[in-house]
Protein backbone atom coordinates (compact mmCIF):
# COMPACT_ATOMS: atom_id res chain seq x y z
CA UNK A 1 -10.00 -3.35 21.05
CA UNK A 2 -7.61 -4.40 18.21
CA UNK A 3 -8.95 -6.17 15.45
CA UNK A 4 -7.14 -9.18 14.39
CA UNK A 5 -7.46 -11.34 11.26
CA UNK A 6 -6.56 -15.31 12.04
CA UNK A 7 -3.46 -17.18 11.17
CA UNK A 8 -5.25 -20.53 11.05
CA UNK A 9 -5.54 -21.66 7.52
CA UNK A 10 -8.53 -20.92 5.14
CA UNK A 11 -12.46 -21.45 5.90
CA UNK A 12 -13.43 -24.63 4.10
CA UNK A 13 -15.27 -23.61 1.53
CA UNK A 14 -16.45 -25.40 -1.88
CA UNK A 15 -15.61 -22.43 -3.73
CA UNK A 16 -12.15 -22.94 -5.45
CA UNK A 17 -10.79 -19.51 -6.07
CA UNK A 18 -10.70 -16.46 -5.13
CA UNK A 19 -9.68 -13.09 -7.10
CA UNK A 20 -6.36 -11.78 -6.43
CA UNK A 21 -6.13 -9.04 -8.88
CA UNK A 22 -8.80 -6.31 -7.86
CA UNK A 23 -8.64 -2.34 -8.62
CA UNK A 24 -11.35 -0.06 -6.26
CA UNK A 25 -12.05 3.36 -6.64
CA UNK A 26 -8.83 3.85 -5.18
CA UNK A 27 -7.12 3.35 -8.67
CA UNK A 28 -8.29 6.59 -9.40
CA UNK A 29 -10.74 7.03 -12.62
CA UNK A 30 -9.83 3.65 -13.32
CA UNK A 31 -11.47 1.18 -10.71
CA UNK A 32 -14.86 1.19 -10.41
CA UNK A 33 -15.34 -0.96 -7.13
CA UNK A 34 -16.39 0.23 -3.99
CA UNK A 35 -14.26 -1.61 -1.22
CA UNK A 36 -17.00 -2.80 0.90
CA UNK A 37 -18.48 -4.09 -2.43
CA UNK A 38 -15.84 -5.94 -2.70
CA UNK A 39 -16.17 -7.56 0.08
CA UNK A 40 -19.42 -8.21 0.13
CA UNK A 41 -19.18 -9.84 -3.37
CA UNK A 42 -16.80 -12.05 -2.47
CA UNK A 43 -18.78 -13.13 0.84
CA UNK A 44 -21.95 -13.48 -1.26
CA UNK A 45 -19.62 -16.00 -3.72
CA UNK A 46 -18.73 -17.76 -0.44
CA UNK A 47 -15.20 -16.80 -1.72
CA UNK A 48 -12.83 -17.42 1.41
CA UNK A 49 -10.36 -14.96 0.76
CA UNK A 50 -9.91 -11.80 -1.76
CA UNK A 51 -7.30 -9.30 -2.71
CA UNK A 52 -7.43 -5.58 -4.15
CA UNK A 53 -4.69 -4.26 -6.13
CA UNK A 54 -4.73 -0.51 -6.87
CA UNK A 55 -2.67 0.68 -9.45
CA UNK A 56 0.87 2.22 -7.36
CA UNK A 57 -1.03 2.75 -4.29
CA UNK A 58 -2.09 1.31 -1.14
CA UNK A 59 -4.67 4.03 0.10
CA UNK A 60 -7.67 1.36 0.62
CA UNK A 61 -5.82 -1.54 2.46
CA UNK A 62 -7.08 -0.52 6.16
CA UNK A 63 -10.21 0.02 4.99
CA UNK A 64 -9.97 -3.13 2.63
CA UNK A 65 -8.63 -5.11 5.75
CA UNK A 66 -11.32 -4.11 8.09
CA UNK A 67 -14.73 -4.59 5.99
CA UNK A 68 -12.92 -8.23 5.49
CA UNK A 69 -12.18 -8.97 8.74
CA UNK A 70 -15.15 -8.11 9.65
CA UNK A 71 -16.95 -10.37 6.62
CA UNK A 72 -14.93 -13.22 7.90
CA UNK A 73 -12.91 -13.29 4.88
CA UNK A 74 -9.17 -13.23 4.16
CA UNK A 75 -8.04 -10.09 3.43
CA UNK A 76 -4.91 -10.27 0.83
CA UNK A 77 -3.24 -6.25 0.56
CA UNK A 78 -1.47 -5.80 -2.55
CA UNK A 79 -0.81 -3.28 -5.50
CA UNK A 80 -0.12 -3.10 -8.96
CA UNK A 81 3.13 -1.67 -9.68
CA UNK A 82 4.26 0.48 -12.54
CA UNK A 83 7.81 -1.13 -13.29
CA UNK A 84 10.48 0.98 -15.35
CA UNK A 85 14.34 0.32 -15.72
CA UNK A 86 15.24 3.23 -13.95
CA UNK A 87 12.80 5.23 -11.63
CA UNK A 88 14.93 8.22 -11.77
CA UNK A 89 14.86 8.83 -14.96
CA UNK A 90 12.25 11.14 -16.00
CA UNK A 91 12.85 12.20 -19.44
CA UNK A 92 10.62 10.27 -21.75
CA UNK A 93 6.62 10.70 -21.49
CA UNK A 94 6.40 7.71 -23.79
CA UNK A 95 8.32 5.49 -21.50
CA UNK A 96 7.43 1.96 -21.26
CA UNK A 97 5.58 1.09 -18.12
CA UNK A 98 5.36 -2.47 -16.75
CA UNK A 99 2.45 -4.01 -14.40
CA UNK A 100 3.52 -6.06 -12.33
CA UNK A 101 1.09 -7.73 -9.32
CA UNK A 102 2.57 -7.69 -5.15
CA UNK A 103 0.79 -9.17 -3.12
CA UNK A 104 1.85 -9.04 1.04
CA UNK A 105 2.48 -12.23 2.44
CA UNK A 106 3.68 -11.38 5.60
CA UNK A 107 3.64 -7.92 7.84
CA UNK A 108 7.17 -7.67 6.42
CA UNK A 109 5.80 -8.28 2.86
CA UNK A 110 3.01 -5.77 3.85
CA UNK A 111 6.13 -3.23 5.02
CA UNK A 112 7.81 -3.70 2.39
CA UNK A 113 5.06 -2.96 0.27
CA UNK A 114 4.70 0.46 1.87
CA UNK A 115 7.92 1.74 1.17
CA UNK A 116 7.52 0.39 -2.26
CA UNK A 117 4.31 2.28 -2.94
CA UNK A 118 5.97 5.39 -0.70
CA UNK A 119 9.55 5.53 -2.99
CA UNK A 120 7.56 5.29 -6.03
CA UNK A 121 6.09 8.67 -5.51
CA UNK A 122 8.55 10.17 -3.61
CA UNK A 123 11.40 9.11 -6.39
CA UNK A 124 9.96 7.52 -9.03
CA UNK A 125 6.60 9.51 -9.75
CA UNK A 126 6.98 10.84 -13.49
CA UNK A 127 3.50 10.71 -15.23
CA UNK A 128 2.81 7.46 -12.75
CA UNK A 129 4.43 6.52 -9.38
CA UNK A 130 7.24 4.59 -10.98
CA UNK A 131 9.28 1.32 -9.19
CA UNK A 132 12.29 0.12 -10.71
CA UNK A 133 14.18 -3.58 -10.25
CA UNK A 134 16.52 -1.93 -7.88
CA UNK A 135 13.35 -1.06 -5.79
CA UNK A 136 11.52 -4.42 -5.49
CA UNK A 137 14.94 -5.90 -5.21
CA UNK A 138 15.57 -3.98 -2.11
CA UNK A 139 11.96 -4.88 -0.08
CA UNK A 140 11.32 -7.81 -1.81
CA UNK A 141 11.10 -10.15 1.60
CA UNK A 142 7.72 -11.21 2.13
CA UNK A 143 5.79 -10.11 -0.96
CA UNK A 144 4.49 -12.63 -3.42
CA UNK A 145 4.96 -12.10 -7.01
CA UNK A 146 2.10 -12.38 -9.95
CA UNK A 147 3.94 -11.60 -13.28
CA UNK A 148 1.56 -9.11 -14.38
CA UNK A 149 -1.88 -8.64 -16.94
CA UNK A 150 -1.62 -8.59 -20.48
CA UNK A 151 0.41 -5.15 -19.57
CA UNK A 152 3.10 -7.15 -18.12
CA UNK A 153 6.46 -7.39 -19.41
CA UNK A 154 6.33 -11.36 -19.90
CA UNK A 155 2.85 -11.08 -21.40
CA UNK A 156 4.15 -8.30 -24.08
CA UNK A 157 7.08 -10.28 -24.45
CA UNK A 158 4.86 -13.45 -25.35
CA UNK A 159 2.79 -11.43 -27.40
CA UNK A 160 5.50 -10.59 -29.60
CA UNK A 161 6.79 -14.00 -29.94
CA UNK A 162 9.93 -13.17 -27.65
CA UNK A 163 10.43 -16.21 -26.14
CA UNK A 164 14.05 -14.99 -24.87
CA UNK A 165 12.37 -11.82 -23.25
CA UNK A 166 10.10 -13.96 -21.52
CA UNK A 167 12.63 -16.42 -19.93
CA UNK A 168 14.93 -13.58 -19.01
CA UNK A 169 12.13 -11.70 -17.19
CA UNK A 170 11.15 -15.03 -15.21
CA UNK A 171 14.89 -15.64 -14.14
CA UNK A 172 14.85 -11.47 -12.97
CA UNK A 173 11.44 -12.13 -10.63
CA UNK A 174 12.78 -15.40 -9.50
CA UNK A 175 16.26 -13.68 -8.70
CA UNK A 176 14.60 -11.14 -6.56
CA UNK A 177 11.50 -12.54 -5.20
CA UNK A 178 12.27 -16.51 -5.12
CA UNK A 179 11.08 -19.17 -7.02
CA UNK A 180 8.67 -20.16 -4.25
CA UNK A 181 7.36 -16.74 -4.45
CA UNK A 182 6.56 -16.27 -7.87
CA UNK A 183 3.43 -17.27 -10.29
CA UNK A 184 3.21 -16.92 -13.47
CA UNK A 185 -0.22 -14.41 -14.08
CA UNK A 186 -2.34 -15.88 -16.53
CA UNK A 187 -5.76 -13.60 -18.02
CA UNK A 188 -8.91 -14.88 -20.02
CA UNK A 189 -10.78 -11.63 -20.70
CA UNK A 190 -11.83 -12.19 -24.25
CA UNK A 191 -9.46 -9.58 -25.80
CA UNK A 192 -9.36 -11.43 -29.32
CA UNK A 193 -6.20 -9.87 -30.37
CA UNK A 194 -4.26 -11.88 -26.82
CA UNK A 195 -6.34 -15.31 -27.48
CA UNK A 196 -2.56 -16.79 -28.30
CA UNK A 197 -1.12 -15.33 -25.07
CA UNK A 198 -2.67 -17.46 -22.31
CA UNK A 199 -1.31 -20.96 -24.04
CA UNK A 200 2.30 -19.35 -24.51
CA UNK A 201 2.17 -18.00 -20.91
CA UNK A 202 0.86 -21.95 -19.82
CA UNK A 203 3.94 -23.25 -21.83
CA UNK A 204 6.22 -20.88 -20.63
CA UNK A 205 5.17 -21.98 -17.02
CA UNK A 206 5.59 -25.46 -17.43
CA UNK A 207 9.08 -24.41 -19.16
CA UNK A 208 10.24 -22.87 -16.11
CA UNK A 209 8.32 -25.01 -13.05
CA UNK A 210 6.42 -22.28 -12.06
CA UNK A 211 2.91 -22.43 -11.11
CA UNK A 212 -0.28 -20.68 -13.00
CA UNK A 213 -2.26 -18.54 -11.10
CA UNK A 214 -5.57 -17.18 -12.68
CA UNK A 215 -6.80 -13.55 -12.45
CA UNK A 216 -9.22 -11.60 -14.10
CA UNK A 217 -7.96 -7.88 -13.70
CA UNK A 218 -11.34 -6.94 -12.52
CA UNK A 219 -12.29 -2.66 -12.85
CA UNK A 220 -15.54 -3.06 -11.93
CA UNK A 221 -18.48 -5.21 -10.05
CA UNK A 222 -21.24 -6.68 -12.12
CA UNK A 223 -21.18 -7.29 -16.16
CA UNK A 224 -23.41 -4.61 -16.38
CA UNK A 225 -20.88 -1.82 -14.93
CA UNK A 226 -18.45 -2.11 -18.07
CA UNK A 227 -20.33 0.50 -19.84
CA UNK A 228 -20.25 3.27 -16.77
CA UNK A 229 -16.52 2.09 -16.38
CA UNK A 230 -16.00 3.19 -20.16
CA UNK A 231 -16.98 6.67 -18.83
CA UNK A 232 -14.84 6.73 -16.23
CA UNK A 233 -11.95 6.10 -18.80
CA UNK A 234 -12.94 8.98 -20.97
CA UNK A 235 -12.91 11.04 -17.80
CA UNK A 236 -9.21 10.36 -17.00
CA UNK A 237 -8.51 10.81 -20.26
CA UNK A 238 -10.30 13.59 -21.13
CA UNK A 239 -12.00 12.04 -24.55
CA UNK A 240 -15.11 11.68 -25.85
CA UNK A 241 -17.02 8.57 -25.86
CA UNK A 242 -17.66 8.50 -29.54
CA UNK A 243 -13.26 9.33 -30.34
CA UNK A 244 -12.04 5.73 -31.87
CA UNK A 245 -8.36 6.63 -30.98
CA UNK A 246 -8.96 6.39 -26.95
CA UNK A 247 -8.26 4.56 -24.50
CA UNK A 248 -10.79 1.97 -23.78
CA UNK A 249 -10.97 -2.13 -22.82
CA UNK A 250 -11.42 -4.19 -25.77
CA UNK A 251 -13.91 -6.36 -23.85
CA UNK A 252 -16.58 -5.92 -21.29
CA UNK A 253 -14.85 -9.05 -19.26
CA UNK A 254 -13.26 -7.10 -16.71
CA UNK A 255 -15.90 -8.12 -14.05
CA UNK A 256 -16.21 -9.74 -10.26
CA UNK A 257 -16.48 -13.17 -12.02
CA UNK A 258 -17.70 -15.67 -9.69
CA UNK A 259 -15.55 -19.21 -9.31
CA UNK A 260 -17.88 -21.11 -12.06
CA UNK A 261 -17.34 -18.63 -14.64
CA UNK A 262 -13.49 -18.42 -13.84
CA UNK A 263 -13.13 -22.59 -14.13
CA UNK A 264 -15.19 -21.96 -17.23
CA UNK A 265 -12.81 -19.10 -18.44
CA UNK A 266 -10.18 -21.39 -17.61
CA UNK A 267 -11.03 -24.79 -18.46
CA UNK A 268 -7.91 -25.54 -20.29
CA UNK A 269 -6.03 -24.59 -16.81
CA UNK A 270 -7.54 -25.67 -14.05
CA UNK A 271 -4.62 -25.57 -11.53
CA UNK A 272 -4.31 -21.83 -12.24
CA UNK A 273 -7.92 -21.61 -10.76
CA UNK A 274 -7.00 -23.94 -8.05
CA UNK A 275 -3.95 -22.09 -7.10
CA UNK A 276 -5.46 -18.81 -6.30
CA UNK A 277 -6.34 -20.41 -2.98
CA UNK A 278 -2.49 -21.54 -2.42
CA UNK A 279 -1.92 -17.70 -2.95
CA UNK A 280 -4.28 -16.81 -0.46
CA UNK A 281 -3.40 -19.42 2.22
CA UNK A 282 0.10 -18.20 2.16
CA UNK A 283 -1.52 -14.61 2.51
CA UNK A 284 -1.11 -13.81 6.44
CA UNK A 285 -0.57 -10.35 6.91
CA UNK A 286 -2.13 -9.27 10.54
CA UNK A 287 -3.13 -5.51 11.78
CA UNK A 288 -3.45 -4.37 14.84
CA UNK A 289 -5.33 -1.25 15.82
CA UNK A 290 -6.43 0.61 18.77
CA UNK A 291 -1.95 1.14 19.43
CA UNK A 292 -0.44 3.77 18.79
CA UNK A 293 2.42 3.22 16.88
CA UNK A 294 5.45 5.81 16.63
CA UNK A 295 8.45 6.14 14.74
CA UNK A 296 12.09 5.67 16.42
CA UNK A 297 13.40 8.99 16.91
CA UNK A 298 17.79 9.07 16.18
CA UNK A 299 19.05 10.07 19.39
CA UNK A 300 22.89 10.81 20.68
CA UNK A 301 24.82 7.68 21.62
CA UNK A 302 24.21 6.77 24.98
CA UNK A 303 20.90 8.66 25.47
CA UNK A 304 17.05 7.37 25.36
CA UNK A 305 14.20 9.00 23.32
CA UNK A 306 12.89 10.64 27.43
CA UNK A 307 16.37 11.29 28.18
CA UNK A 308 16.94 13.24 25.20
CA UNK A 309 13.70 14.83 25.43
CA UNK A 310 14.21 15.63 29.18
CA UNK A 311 17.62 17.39 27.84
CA UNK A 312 16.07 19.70 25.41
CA UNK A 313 13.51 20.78 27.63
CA UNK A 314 16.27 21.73 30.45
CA UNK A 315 17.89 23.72 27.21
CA UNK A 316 14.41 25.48 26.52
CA UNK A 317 14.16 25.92 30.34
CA UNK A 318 16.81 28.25 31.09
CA UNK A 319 16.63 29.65 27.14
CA UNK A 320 12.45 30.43 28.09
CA UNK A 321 12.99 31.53 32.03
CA UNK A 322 16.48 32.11 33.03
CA UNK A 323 18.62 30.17 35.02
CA UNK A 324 16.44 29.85 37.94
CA UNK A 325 13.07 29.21 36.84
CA UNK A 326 10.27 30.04 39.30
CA UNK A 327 9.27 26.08 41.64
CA UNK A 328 5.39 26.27 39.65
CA UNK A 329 7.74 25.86 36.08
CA UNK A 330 9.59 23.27 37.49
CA UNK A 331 6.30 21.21 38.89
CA UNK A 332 4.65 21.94 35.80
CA UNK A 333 7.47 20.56 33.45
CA UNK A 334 8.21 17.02 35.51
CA UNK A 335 4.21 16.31 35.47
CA UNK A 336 4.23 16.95 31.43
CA UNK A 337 7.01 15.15 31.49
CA UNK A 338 5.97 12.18 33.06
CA UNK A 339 2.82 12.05 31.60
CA UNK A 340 4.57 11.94 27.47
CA UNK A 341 6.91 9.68 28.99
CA UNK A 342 3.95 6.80 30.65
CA UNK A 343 2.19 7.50 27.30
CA UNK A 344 5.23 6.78 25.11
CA UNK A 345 5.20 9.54 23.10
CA UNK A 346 8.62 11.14 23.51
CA UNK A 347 9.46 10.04 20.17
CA UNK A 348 6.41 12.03 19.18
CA UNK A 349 7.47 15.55 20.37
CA UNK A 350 11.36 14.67 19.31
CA UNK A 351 10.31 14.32 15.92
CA UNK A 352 7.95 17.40 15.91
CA UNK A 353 10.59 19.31 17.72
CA UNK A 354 12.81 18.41 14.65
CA UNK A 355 10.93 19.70 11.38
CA UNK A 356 9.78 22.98 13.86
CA UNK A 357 13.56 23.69 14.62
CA UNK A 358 15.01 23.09 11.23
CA UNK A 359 12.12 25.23 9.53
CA UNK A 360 13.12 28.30 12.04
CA UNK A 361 16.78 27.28 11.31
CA UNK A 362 16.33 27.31 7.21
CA UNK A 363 14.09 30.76 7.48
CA UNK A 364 10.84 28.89 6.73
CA UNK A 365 8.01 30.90 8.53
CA UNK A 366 6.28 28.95 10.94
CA UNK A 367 3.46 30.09 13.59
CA UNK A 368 3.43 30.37 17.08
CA UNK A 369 0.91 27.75 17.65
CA UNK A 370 -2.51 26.98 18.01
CA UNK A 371 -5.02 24.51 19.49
CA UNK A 372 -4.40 22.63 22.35
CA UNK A 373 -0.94 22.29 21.25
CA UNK A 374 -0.43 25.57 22.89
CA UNK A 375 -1.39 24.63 26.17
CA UNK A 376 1.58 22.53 26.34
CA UNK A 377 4.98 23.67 28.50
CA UNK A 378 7.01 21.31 27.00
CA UNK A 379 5.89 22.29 23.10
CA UNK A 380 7.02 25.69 24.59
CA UNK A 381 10.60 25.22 26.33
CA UNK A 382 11.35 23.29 22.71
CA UNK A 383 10.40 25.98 20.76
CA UNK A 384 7.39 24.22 19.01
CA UNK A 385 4.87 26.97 20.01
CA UNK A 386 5.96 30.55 21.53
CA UNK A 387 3.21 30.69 24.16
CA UNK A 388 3.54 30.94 27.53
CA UNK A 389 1.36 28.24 28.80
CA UNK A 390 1.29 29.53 32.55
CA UNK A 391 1.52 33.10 31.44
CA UNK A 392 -2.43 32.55 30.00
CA UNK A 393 -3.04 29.94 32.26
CA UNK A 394 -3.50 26.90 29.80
CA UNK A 395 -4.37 23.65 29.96
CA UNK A 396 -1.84 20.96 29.31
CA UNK A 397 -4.80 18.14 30.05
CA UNK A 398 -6.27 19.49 26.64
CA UNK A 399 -3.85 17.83 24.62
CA UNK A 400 -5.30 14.39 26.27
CA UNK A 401 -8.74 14.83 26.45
CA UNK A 402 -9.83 12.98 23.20
């Protein structure tokens, strides 16, 4: 049966925030949360709604999505980008990087998200999977905006004392996201040396008329975790724990802070506290499961995924048995046929058929199949496999029986 979160609004709850900046183990040597731990802090919080946000990726939202669902919490899918002027440029090891928080609003947002996180490997990836303003300008429908940790450019910008930086990023986000969808990311994590940066980035919201939203970049679970986490640093970057030149947090802060110790964190901003549940109300992204879901193959003008399929397989027909195949090939093709075709998978075999032909096309060796695969006509008269299916007597109900 699919699994469905709820549109209706949030769970009343007297807990006013929730965390919408989260990394898991799925920011690789860097997160230190299990997802269902996750989950299950923010249930035992009475949180109604939490987010993860892996660095570039978004390997642990189905997972993330389900152990909510199931927790009767929201679940709010984002990702912390890696922002860079140009993401094809790949000269510079020591090129600035940007963080930058997207969050899914929508299934568009959510979409959009994907190919974000997919183009920034398969374009960008130089050291880190890279996005660019071009990118998020592109699939920016549906996502909501957080301007970033301390790592962010209008935080580094404020840290400096570049006031002009600052504004000039905020009108960029606004021009591609919308005002309505961007918040100004604000961060107490007791890093002495950004105590200045939270009022600036306050001003600089009022400045502007965007809303604060509070965060607390959490790597791991429980205060106690930030000296294992500290490990896990010195693991990705191969250092010792006793080198002073590493990389390392300047503060064991980084935790699952529960909503009293974020109102205490942020008791010069309240609203930013307060508006983490905005966030999350406008949060409404929605999976369905137990579908199978296909890609659109491009077919001819004028023909249908089945027709085109059906038209390939007469090719493979006469190319695999002549012009006048024997009445058993026939049979057997129009019951394979109308089976992929009730299932909807034509798409399915089209798009297989596709990488299979151009690889024996571009003199890329490929086998002559194996598995149940092999017990399929239709696999055959495309070329897919080079068995005879009714030559060895093989099953085409294999492929089915799952």
């Amino acid at each position: 049966m699919a699994a469905q979160q709820s549109s209706h609004d949030l769970p009343r709850t007297e807990t006013a925030f929730c965390h919408l900046h989260v990394h898991t183990h799925y920011s690789a040597l860097d997160g230190a949360c299990k997802v269902e731990d996750v989950v299950r802090k923010a249930a035992e919080y009475g949180m109604p709604a939490v987010a993860i946000t892996d660095h570039g990726v978004l390997s642990g939202a189905v997972q993330f999505y389900q152990e909510a669902v199931k927790a009767g919490i929201r679940p709010i899918i984002g990702l912390e980008a890696y922002v860079v002027e140009d993401r094809f440029r790949k000269e510079a090891q020591q090129e600035e990087r940007w963080h930058l928080t997207l969050l899914a609003g929508t299934n568009e947002g959510y979409r959009n998200l994907l190919k974000i996180a997919s183009l920034a490997f398969l374009e960008g990836y130089y050291f880190k999977p890279r996005v660019d303003y071009a990118l998020l300008r592109e699939n920016a429908e549906g996502i909501i905006c957080l301007t970033g940790c301390p790592t962010g450019r209008l935080s580094r910008a404020l840290e400096r004392g570049s006031l002009g930086e600052a504004e000039r990023e905020v009108e960029r986000l606004v021009g591609i996201f919308g005002r309505e969808d961007v918040y100004i990311e604000i961060q107490e994590t007791g890093i002495s040396e950004l105590a200045h940066v939270p009022e600036r980035l306050a001003a600089l919201a009022a400045q502007v008329g965007l809303p604060l939203v509070a965060t607390n970049d959490v790597h791991y679970l429980e205060a106690g975790d930030a000296a294992a986490h500290d490990v896990l640093l010195c693991i990705q970057t191969g250092s010792r724990l006793d080198d002073e030149k590493r990389l390392r947090f300047s503060s064991d802060e980084f935790y699952f802070k529960s909503a009293e110790e974020m109102q205490r964190a942020f008791a010069r901003y309240p609203e930013a506290v307060e508006n983490t549940l905005q966030v999350a109300e406008r949060c409404r992204v929605e999976m369905e499961f137990g579908r199978i879901l296909l890609p659109h193959y491009p077919v001819p003008e004028g023909r249908t995924e089945a027709a085109y399929l059906r038209e390939l397989c007469e090719q493979g027909l006469a190319r695999r048995y002549g012009a006048t195949p024997a009445p058993q090939v026939r049979e057997r093709l129009e019951m394979e046929l109308g089976v992929i075709e009730q299932m909807g998978f034509p798409p399915y075999f089209l798009i297989v058929w596709d990488f299979v032909h151009y690889a024996k096309s571009n003199g890329i060796p490929v086998g002559p199949g194996r598995g149940s695969a092999a017990g399929s006509l239709v696999s055959y008269l495309l070329g897919i496999t080079d068995l005879d299916p009714l030559a060895y007597d093989l099953l085409f109900e294999r492929l089915w029986d799952r």
